[in-house]
PDB file of N, CA and C in Angstrom:
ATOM      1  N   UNK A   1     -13.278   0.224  45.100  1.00  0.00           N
ATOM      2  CA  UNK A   1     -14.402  -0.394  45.755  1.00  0.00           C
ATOM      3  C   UNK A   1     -14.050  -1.830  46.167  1.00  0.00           C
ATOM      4  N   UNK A   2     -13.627  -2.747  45.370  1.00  0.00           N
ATOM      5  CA  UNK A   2     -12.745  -4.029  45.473  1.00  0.00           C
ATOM      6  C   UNK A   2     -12.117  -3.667  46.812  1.00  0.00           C
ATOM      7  N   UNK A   3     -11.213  -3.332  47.088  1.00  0.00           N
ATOM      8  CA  UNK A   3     -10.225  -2.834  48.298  1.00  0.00           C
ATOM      9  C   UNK A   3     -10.591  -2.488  49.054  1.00  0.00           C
ATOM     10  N   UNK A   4     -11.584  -1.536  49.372  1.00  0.00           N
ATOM     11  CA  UNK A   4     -12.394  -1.514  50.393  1.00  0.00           C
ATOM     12  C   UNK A   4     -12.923  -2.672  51.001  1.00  0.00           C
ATOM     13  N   UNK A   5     -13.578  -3.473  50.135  1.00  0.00           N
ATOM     14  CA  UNK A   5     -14.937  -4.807  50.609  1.00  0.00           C
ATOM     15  C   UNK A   5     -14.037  -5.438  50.839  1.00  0.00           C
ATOM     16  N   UNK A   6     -12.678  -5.596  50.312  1.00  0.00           N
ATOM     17  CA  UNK A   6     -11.641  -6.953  50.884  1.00  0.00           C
ATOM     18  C   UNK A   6     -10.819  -6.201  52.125  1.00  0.00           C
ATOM     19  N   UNK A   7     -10.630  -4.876  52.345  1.00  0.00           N
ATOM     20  CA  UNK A   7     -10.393  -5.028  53.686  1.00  0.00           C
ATOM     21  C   UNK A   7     -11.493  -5.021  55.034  1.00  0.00           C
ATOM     22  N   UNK A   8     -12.173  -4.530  53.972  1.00  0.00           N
ATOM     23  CA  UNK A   8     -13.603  -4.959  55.323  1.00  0.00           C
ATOM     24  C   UNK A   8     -13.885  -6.404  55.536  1.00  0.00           C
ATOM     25  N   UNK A   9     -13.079  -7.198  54.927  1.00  0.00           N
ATOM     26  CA  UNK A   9     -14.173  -8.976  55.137  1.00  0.00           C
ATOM     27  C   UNK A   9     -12.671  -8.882  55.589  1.00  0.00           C
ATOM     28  N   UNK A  10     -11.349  -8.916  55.700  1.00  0.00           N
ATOM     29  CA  UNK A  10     -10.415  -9.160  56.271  1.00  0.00           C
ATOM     30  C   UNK A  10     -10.539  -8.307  57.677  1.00  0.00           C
ATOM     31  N   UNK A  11     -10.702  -7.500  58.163  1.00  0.00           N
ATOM     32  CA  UNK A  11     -11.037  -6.931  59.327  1.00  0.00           C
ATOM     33  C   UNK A  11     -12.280  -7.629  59.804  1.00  0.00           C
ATOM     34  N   UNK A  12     -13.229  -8.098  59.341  1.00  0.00           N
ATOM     35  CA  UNK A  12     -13.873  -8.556  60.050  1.00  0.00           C
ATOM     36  C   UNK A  12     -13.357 -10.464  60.665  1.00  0.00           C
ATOM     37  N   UNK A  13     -12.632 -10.955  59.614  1.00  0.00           N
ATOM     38  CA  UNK A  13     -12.117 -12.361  59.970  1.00  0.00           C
ATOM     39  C   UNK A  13     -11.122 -11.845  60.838  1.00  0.00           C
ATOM     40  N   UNK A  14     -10.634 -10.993  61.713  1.00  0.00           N
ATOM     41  CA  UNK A  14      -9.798 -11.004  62.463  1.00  0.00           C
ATOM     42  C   UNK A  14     -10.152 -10.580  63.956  1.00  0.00           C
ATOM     43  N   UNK A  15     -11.407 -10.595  63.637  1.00  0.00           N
ATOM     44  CA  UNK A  15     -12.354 -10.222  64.991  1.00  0.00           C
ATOM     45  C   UNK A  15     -12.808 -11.393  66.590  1.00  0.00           C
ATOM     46  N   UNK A  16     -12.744 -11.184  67.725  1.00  0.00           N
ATOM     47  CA  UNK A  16     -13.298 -12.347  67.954  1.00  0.00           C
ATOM     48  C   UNK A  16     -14.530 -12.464  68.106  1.00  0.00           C
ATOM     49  N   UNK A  17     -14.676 -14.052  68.164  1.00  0.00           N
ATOM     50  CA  UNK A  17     -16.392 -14.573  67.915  1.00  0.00           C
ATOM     51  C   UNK A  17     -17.224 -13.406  68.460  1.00  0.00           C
ATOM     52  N   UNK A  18     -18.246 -13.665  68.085  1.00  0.00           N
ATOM     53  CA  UNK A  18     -19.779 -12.714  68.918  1.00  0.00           C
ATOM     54  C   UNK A  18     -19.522 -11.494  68.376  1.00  0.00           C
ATOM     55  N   UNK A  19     -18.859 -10.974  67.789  1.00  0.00           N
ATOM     56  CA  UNK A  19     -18.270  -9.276  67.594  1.00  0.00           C
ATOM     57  C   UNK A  19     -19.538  -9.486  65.908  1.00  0.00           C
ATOM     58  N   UNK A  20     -19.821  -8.174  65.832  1.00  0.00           N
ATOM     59  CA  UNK A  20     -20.808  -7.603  64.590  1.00  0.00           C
ATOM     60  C   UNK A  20     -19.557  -6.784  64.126  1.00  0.00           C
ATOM     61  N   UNK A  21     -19.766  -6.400  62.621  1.00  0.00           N
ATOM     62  CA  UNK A  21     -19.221  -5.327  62.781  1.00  0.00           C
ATOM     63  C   UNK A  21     -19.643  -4.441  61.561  1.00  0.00           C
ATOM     64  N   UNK A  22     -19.986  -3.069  61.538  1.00  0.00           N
ATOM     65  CA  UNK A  22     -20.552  -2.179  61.381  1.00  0.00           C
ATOM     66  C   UNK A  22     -19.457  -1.021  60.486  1.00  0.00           C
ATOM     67  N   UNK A  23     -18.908  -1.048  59.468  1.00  0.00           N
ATOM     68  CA  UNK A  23     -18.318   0.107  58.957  1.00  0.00           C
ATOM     69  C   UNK A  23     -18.910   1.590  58.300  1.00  0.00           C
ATOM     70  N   UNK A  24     -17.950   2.362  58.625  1.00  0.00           N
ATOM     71  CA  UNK A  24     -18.159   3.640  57.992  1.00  0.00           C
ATOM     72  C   UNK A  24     -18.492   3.594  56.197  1.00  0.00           C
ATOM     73  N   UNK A  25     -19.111   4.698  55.977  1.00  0.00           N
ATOM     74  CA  UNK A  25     -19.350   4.701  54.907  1.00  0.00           C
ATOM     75  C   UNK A  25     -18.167   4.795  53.902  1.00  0.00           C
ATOM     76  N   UNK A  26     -18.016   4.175  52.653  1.00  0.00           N
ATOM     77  CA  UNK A  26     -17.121   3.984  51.964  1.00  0.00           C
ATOM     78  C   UNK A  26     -16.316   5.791  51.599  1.00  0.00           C
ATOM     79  N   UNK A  27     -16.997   6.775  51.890  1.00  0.00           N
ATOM     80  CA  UNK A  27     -16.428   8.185  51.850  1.00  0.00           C
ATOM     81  C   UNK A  27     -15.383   8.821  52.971  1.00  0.00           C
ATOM     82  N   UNK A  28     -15.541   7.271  53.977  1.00  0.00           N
ATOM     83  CA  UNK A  28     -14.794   7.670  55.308  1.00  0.00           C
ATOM     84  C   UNK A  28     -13.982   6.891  55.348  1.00  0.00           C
ATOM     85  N   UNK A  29     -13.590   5.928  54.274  1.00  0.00           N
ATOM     86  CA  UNK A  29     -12.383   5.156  53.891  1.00  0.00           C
ATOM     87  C   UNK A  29     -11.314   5.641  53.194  1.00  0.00           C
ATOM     88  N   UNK A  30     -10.265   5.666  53.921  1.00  0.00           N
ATOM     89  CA  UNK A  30      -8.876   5.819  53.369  1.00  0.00           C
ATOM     90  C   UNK A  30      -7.824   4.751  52.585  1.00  0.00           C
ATOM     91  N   UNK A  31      -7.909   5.108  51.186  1.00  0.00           N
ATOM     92  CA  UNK A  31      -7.224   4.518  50.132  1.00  0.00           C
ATOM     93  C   UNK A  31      -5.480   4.782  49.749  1.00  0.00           C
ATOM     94  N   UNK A  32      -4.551   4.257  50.911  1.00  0.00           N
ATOM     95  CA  UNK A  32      -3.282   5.100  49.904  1.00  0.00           C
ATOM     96  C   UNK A  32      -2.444   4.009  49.039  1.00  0.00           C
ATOM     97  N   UNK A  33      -1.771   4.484  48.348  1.00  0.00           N
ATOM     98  CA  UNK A  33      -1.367   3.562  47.544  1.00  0.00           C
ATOM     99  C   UNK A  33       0.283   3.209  48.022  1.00  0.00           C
ATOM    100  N   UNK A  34       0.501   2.169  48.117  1.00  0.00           N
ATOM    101  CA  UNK A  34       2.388   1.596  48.532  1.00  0.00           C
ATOM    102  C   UNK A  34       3.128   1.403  47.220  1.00  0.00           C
ATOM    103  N   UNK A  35       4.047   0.975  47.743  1.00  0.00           N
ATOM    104  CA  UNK A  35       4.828   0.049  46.584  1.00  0.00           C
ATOM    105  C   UNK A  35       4.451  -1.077  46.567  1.00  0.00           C
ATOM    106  N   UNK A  36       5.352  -1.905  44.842  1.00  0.00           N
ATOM    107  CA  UNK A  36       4.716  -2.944  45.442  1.00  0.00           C
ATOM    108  C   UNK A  36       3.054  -4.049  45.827  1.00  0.00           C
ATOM    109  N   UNK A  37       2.403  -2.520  44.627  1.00  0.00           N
ATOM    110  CA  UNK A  37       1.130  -3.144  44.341  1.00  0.00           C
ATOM    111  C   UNK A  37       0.347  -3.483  45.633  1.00  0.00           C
ATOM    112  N   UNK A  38       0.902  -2.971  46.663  1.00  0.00           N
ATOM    113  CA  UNK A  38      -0.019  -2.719  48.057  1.00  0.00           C
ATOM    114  C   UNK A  38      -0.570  -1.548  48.600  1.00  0.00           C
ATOM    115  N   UNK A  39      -1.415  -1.684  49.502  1.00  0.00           N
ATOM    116  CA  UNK A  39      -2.544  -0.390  49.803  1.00  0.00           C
ATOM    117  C   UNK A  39      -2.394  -0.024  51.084  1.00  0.00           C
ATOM    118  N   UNK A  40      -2.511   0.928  51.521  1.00  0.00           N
ATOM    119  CA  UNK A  40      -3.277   0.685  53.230  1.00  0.00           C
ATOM    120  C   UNK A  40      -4.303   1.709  53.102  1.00  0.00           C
ATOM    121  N   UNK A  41      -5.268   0.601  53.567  1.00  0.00           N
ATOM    122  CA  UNK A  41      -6.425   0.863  54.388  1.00  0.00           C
ATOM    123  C   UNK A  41      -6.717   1.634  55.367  1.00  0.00           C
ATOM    124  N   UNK A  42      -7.822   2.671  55.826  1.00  0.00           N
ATOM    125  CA  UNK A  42      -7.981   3.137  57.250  1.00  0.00           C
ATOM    126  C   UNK A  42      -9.360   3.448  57.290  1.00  0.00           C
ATOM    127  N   UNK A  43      -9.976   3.634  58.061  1.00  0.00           N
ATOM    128  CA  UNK A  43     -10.952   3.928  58.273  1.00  0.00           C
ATOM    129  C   UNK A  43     -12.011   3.857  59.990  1.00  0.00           C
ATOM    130  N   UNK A  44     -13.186   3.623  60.061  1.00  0.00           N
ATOM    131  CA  UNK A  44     -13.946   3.249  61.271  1.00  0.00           C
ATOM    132  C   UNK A  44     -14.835   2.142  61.434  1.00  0.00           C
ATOM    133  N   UNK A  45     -14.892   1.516  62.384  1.00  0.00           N
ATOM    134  CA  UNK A  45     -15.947   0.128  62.307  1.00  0.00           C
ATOM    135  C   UNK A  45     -16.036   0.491  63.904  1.00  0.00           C
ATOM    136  N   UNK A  46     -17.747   0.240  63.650  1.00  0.00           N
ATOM    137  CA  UNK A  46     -18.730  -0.030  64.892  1.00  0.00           C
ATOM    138  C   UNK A  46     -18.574  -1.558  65.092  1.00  0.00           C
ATOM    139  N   UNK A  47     -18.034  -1.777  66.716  1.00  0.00           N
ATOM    140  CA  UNK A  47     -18.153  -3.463  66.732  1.00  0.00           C
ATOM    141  C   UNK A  47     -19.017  -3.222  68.247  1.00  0.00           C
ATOM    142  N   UNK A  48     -19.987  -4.111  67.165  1.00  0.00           N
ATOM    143  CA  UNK A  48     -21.107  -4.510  68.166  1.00  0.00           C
ATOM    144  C   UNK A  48     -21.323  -5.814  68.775  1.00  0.00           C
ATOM    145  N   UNK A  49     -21.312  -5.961  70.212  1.00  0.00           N
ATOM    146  CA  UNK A  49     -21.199  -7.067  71.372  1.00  0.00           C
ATOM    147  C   UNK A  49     -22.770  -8.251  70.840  1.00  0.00           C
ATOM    148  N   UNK A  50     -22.819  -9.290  71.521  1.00  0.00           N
ATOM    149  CA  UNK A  50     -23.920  -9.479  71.516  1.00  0.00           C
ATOM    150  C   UNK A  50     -25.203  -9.497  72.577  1.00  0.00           C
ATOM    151  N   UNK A  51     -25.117  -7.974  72.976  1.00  0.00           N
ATOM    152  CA  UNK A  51     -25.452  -7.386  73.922  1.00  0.00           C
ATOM    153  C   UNK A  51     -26.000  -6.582  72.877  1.00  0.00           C
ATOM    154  N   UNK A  52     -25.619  -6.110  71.815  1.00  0.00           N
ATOM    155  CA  UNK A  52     -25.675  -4.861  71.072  1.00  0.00           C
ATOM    156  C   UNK A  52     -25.344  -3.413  71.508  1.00  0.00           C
ATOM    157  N   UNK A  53     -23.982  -3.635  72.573  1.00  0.00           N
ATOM    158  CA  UNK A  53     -23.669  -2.288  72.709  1.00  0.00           C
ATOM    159  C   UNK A  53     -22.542  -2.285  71.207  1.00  0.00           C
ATOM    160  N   UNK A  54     -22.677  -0.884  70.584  1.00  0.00           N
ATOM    161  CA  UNK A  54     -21.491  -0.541  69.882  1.00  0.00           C
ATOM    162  C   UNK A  54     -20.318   0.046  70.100  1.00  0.00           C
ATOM    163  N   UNK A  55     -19.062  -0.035  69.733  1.00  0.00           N
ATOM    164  CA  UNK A  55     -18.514  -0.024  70.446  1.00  0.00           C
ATOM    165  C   UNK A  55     -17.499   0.834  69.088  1.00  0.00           C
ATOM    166  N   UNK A  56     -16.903   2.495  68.681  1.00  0.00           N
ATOM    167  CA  UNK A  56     -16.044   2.875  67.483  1.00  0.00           C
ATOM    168  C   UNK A  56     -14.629   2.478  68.079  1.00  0.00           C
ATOM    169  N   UNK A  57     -14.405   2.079  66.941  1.00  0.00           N
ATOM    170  CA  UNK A  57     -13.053   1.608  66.567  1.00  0.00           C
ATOM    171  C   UNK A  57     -12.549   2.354  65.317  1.00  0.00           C
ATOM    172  N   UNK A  58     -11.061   2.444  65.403  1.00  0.00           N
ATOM    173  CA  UNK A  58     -10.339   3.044  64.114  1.00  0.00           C
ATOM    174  C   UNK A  58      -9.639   1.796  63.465  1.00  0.00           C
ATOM    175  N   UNK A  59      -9.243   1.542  62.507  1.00  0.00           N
ATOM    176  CA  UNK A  59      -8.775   0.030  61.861  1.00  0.00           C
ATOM    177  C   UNK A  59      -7.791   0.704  60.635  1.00  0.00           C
ATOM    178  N   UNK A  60      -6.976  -0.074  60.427  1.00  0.00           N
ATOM    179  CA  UNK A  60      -6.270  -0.081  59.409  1.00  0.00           C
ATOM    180  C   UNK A  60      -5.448  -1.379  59.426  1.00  0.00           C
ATOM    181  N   UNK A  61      -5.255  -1.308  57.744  1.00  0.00           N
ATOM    182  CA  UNK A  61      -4.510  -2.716  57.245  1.00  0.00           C
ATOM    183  C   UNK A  61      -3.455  -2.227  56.260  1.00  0.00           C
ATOM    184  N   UNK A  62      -2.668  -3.540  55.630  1.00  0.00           N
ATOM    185  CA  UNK A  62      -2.253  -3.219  54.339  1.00  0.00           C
ATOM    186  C   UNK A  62      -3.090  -4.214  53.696  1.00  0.00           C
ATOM    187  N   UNK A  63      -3.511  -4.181  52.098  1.00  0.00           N
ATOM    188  CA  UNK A  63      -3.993  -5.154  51.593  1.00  0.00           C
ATOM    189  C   UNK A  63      -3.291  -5.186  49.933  1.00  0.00           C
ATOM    190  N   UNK A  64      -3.009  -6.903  49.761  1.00  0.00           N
ATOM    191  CA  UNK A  64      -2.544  -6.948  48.589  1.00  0.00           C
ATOM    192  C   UNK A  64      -2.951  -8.271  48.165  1.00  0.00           C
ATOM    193  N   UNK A  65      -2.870  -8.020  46.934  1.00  0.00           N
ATOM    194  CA  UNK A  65      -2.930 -10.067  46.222  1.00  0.00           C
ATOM    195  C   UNK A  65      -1.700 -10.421  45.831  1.00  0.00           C
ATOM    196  N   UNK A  66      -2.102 -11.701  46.422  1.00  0.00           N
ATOM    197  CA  UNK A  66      -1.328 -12.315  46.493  1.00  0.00           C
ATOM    198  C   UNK A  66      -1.058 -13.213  44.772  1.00  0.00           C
ATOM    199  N   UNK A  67       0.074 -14.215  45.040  1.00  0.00           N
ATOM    200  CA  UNK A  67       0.603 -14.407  43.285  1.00  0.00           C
ATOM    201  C   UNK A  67      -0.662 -15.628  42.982  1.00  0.00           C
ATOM    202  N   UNK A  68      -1.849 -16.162  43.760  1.00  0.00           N
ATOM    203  CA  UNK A  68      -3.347 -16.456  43.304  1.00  0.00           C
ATOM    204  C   UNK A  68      -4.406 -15.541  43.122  1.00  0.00           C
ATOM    205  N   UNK A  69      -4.161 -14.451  43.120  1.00  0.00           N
ATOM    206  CA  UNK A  69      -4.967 -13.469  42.592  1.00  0.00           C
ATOM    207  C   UNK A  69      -6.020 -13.002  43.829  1.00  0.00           C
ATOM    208  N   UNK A  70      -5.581 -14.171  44.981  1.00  0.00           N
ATOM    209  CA  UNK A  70      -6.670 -13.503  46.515  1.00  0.00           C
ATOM    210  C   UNK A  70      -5.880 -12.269  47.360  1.00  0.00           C
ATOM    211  N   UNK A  71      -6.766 -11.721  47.862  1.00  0.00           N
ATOM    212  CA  UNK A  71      -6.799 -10.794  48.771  1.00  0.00           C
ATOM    213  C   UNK A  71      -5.939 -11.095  49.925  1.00  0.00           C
ATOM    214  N   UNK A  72      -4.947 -10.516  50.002  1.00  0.00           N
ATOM    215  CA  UNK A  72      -4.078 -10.853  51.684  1.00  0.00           C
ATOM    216  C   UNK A  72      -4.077  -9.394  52.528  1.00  0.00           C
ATOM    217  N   UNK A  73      -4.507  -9.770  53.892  1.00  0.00           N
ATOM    218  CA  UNK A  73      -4.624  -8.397  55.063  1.00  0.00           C
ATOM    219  C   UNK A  73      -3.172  -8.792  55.420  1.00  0.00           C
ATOM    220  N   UNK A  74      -2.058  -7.809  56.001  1.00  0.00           N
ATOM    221  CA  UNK A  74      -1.296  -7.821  57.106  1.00  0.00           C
ATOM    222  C   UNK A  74      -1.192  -6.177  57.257  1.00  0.00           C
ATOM    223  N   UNK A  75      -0.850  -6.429  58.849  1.00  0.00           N
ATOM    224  CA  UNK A  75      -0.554  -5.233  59.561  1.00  0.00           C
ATOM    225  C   UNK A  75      -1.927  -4.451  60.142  1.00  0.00           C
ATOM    226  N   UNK A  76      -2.751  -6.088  60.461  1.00  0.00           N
ATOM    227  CA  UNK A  76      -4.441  -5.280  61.005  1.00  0.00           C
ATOM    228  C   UNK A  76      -4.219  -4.364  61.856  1.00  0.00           C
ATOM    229  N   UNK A  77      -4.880  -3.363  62.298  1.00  0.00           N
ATOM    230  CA  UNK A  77      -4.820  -2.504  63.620  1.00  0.00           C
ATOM    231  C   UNK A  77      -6.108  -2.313  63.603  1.00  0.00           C
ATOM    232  N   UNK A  78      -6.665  -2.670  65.053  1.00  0.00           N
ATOM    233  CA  UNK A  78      -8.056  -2.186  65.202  1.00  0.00           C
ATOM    234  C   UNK A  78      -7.830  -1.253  66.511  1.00  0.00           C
ATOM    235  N   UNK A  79      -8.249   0.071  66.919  1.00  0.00           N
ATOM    236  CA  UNK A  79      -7.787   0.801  68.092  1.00  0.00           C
ATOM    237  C   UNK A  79      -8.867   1.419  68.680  1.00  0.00           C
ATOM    238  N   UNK A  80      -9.603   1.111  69.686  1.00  0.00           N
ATOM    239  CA  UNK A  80     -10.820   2.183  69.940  1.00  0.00           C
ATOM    240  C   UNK A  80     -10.569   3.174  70.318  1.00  0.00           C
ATOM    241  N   UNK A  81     -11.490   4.409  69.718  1.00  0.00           N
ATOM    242  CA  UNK A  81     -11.069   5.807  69.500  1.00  0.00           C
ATOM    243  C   UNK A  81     -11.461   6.393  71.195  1.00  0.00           C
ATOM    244  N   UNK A  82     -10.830   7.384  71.367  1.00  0.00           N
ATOM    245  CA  UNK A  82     -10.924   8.195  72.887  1.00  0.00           C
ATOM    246  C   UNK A  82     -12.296   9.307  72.624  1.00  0.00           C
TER     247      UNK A  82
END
């Protein structure tokens, strides 16, 4: 659950301004495990304009902590789905 909410607040700080953003339910999140005490992330986020059109996107990260015990994103991918 941790891993989830920290790649969702890291996907969302990588957004630009005006963007909302709207994720899938935590059952539609993909958890795998790396080496190396790292994760990747996948899942869906609704990014909404401030227009309020929504707009699906597919996203994935890696997420790990770092040697202060915070949350580090690399390897964001946000891709809107066809």
């Amino acid at each position: 659950m941790e891993l989830i909410h920290a790649a969702q607040a890291l996907v969302r700080a990588s957004l630009v301004e005006g963007l909302r953003a709207s994720f899938s339910g935590e059952e539609e999140i993909t958890v795998e495990p790396l080496p190396n005490k790292k994760f990747m992330i996948s899942g869906w986020v609704d990014l909404v304009t401030q227009q309020g059109r929504p707009d699906r996107q597919n996203f994935s990260l890696v997420v790990y902590k770092d040697e202060f015990a915070g949350w580090v994103g690399e390897k964001i991918s946000i891709i809107p789905q066809m």
